[in-house]
PDB file of N, CA and C in Angstrom:
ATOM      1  N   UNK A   1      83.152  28.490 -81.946  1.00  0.00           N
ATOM      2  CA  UNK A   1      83.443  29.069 -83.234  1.00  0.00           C
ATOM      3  C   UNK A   1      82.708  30.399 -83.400  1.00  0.00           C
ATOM      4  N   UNK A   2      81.124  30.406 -82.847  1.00  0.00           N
ATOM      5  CA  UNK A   2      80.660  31.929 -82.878  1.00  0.00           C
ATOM      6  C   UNK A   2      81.333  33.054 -82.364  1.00  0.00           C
ATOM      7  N   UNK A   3      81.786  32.399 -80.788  1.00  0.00           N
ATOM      8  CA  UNK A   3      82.462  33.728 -80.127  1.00  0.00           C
ATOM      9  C   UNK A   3      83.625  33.879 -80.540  1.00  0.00           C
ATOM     10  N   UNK A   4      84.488  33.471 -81.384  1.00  0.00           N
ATOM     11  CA  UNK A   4      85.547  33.088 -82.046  1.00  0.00           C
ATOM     12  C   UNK A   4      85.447  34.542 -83.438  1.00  0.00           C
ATOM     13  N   UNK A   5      84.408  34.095 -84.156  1.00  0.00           N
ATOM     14  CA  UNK A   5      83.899  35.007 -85.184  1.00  0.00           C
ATOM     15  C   UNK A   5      83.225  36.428 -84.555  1.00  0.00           C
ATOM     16  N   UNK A   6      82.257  36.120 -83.823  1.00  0.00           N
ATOM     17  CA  UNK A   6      82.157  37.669 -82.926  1.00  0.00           C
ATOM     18  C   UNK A   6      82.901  38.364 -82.460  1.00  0.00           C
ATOM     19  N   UNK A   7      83.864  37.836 -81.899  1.00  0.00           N
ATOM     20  CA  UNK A   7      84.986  38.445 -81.565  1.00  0.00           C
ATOM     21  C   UNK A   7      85.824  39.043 -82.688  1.00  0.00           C
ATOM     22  N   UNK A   8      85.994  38.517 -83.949  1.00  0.00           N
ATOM     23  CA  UNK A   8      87.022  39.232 -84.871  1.00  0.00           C
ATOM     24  C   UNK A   8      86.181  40.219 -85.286  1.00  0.00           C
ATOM     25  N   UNK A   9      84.919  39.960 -85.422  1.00  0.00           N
ATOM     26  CA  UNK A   9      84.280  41.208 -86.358  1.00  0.00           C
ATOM     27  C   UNK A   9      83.950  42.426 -84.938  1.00  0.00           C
ATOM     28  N   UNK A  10      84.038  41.679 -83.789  1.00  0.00           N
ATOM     29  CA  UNK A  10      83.762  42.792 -83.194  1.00  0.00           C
ATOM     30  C   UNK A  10      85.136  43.832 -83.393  1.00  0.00           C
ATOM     31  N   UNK A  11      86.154  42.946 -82.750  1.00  0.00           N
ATOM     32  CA  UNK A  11      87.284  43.816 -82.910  1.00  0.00           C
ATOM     33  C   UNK A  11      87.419  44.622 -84.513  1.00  0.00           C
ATOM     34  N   UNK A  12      86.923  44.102 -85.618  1.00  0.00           N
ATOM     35  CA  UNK A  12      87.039  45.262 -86.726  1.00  0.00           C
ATOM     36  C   UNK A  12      86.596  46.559 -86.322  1.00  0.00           C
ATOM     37  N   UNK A  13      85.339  46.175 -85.589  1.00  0.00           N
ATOM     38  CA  UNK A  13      84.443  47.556 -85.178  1.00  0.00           C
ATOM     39  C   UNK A  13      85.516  48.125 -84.401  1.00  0.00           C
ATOM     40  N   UNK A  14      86.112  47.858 -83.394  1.00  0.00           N
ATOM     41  CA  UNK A  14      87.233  48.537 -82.781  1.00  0.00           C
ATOM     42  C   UNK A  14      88.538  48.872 -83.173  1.00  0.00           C
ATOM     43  N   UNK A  15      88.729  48.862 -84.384  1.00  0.00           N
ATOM     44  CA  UNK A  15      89.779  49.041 -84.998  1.00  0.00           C
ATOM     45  C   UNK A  15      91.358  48.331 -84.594  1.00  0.00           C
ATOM     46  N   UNK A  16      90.855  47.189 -83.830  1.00  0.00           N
ATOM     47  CA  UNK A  16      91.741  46.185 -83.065  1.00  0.00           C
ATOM     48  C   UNK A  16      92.215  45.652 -84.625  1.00  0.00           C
ATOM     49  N   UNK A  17      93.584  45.224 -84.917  1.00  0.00           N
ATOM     50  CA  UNK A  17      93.619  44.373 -86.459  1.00  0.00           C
ATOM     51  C   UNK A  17      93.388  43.508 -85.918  1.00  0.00           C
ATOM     52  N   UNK A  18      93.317  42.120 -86.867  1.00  0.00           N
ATOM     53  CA  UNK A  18      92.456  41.231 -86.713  1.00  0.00           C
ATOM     54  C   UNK A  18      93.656  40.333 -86.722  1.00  0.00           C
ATOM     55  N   UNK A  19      95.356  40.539 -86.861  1.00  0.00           N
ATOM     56  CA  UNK A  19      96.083  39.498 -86.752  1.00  0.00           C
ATOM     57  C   UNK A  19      96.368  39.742 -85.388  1.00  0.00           C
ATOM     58  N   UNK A  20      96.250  40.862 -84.305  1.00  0.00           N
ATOM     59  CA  UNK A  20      96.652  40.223 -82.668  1.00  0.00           C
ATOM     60  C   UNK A  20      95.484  39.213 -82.377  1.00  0.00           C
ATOM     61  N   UNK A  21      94.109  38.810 -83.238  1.00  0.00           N
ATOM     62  CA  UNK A  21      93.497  38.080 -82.641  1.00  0.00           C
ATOM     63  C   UNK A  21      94.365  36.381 -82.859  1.00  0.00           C
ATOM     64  N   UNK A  22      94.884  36.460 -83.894  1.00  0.00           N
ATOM     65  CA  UNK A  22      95.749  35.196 -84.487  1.00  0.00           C
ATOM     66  C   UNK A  22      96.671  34.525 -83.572  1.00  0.00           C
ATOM     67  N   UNK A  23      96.604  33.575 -83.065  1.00  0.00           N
ATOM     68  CA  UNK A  23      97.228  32.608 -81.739  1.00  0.00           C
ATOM     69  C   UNK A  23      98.219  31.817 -82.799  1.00  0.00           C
ATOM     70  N   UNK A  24      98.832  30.686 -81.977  1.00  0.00           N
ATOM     71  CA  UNK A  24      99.589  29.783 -82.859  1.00  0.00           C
ATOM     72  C   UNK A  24      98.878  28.897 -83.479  1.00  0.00           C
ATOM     73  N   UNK A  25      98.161  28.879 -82.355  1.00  0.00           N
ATOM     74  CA  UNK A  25      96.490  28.032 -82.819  1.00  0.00           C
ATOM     75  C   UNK A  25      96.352  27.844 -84.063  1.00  0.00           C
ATOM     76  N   UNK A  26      96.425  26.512 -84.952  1.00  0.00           N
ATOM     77  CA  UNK A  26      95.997  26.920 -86.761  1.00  0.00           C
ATOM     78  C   UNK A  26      94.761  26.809 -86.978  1.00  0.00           C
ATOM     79  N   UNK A  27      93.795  25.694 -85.593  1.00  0.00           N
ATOM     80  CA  UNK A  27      92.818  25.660 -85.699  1.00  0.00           C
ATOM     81  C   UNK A  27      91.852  27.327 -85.658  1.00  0.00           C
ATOM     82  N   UNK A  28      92.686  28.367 -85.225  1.00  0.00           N
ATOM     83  CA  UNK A  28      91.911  29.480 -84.485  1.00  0.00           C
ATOM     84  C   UNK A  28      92.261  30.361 -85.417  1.00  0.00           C
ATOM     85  N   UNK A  29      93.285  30.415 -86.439  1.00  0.00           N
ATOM     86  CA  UNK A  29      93.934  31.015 -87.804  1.00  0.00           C
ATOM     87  C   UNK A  29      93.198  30.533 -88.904  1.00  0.00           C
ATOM     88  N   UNK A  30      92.568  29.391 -88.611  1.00  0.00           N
ATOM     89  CA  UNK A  30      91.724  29.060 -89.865  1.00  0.00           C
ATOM     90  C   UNK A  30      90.390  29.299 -89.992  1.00  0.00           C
ATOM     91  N   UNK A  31      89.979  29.639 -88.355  1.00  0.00           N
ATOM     92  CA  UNK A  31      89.016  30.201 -88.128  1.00  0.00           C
ATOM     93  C   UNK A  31      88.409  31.475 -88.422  1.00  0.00           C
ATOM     94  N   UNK A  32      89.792  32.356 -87.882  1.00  0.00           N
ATOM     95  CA  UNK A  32      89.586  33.897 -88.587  1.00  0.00           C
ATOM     96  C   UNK A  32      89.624  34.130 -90.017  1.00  0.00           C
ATOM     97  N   UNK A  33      90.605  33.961 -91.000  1.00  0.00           N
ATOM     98  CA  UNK A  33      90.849  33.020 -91.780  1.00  0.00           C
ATOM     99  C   UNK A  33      89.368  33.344 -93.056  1.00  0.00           C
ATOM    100  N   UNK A  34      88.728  32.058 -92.405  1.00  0.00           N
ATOM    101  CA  UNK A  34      87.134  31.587 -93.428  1.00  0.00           C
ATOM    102  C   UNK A  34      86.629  32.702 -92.798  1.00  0.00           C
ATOM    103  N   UNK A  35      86.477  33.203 -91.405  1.00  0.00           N
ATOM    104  CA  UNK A  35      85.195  34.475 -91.643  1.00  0.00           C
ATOM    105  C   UNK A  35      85.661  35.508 -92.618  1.00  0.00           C
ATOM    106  N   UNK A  36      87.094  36.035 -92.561  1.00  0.00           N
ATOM    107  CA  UNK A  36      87.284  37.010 -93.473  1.00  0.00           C
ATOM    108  C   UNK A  36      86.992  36.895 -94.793  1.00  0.00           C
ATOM    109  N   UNK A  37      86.715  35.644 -94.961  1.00  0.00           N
ATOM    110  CA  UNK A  37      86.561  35.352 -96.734  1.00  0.00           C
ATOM    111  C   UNK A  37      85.531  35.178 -96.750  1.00  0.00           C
ATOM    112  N   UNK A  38      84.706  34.819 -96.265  1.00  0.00           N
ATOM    113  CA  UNK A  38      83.249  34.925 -96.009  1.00  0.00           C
ATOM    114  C   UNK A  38      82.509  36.468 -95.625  1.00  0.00           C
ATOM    115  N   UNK A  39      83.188  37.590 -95.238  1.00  0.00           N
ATOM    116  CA  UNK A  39      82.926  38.754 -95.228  1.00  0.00           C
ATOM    117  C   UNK A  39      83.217  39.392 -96.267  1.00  0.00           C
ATOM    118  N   UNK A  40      84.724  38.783 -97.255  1.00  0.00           N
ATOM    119  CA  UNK A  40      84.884  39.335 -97.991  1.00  0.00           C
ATOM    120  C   UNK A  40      83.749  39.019 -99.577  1.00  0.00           C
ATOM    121  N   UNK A  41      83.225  37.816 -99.551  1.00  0.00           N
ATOM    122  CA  UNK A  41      82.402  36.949-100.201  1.00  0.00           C
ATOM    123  C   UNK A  41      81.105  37.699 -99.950  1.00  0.00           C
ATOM    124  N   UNK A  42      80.807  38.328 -98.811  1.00  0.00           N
ATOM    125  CA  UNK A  42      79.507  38.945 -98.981  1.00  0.00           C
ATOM    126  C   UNK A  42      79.857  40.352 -99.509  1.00  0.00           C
ATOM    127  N   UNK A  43      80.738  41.085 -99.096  1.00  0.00           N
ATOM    128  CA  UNK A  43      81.288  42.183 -99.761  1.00  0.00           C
ATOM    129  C   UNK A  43      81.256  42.290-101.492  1.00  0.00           C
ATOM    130  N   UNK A  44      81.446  41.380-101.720  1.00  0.00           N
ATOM    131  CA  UNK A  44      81.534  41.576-103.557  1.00  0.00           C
ATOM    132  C   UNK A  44      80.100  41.261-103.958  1.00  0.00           C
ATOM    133  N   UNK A  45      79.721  40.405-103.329  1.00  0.00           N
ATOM    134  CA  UNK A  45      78.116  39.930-103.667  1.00  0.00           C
ATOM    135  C   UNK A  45      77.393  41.370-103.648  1.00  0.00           C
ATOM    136  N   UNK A  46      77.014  42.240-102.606  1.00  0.00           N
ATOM    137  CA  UNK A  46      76.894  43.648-102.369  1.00  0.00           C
ATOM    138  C   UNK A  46      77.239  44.281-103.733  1.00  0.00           C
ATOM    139  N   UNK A  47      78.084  44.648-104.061  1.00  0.00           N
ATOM    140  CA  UNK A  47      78.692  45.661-104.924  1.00  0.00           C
ATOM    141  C   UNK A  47      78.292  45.037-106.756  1.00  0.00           C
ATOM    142  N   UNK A  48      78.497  43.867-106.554  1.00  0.00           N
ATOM    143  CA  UNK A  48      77.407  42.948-107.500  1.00  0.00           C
ATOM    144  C   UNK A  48      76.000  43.635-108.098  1.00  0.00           C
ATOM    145  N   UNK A  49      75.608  43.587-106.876  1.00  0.00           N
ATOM    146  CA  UNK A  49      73.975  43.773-107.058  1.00  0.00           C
ATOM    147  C   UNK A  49      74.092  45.163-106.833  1.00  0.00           C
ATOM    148  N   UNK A  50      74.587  45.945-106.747  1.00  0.00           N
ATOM    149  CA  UNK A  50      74.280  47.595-106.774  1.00  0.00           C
ATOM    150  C   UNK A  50      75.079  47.812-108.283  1.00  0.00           C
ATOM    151  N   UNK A  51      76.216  46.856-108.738  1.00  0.00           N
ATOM    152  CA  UNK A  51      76.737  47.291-110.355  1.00  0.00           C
ATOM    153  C   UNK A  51      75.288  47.515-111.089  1.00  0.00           C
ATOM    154  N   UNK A  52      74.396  45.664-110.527  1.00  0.00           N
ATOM    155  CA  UNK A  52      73.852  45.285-111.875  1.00  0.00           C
ATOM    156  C   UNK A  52      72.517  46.248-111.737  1.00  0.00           C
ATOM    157  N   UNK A  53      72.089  46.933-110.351  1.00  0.00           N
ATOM    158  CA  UNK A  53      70.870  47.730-110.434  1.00  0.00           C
ATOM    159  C   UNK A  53      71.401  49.152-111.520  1.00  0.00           C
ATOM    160  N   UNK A  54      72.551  49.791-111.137  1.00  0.00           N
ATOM    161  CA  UNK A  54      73.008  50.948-112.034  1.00  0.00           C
ATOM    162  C   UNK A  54      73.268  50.266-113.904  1.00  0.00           C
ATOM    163  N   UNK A  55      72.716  49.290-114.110  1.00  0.00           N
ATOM    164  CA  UNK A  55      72.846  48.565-115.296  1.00  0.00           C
ATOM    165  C   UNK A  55      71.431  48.479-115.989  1.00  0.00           C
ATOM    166  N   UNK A  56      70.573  49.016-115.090  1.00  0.00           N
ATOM    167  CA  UNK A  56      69.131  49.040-115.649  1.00  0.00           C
ATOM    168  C   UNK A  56      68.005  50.264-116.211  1.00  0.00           C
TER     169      UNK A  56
END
């Protein structure tokens, strides 16, 4: 599952999209899947805490 997830975020860095990593696999679609929402989940958390510092 790590090299699974290393692999998609690596390929972001390479500007590879992240659906040729997507197989028929659902197990390996659900995989990519939760990291993206989990990247995207730290992404808002980020922007969160820089709103609420410009709030002080």
């Amino acid at each position: 599952m790590r090299k699974l997830a290393f692999a998609f975020f690596s390929s972001q860095l390479a500007g590879v999209p992240w659906d040729q990593l997507a197989v028929p696999d659902i197990g390996t679609n659900d995989i990519i899947q939760e990291h993206q929402d989990c990247v995207l989940e730290e992404e808002r958390r980020h922007w969160n805490q820089l709103r609420n510092l410009d709030d002080l």
